[in-house]
Protein backbone atom coordinates (compact mmCIF):
# COMPACT_ATOMS: atom_id res chain seq x y z
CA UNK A 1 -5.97 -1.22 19.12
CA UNK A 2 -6.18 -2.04 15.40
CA UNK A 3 -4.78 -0.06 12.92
CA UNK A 4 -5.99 0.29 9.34
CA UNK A 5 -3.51 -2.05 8.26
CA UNK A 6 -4.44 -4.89 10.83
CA UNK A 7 -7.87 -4.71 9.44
CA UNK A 8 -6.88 -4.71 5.76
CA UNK A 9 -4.62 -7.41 6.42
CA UNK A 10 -7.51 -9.68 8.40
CA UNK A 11 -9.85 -9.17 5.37
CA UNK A 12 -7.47 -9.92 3.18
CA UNK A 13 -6.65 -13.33 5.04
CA UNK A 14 -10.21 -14.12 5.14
CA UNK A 15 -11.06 -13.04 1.56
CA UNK A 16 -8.40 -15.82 0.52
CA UNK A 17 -9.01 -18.42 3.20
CA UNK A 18 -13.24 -18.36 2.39
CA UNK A 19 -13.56 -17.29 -0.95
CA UNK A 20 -9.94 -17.46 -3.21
CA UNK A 21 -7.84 -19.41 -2.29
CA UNK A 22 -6.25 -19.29 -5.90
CA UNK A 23 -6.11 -15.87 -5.21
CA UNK A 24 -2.44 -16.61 -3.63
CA UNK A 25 -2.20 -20.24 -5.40
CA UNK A 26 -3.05 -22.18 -2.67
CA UNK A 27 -5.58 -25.13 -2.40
CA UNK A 28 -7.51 -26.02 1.01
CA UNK A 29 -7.86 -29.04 1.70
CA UNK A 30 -11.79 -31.17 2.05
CA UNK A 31 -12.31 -29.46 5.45
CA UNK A 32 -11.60 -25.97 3.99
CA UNK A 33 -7.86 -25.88 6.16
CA UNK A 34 -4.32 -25.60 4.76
CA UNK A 35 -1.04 -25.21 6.75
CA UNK A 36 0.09 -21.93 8.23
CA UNK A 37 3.85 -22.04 6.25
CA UNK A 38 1.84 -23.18 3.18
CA UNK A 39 0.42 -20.42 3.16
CA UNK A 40 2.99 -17.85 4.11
CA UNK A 41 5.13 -19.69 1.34
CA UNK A 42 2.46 -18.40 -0.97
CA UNK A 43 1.79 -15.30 0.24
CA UNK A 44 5.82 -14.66 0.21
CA UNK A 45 6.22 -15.64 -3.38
CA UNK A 46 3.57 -13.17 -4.33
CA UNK A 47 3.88 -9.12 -4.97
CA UNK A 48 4.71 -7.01 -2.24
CA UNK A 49 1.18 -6.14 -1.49
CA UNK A 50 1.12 -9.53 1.00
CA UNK A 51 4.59 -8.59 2.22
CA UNK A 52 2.96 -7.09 5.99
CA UNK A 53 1.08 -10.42 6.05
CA UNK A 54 4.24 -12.00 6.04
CA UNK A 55 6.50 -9.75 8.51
CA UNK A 56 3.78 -9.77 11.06
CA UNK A 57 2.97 -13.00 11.54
């Protein structure tokens, strides 16, 4: 079952992977992709707002 965090953290994800990537300071690359520990090692150097993203992946 998803919890209210699950879904926060899934919009979240998609909010930076579709629409800002800068959001976190990362770039995507021409087919709109960039590597998984890229972007953990963005979303770790960030407040602790991202920190579930992190832990749970």
């Amino acid at each position: 079952m998803r919890t209210p965090t699950d879904v926060r953290t899934s919009k979240f994800l998609s909010l930076v992977r579709r629409h800002d990537p800068a959001r976190v300071g990362i770039t995507l690359d021409a087919g709109g992709w960039v590597a998984v520990p890229v972007l953990l090692d963005a979303l770790a150097a960030h407040p602790a707002r991202y920190l579930t993203v992190i832990t749970e992946s």
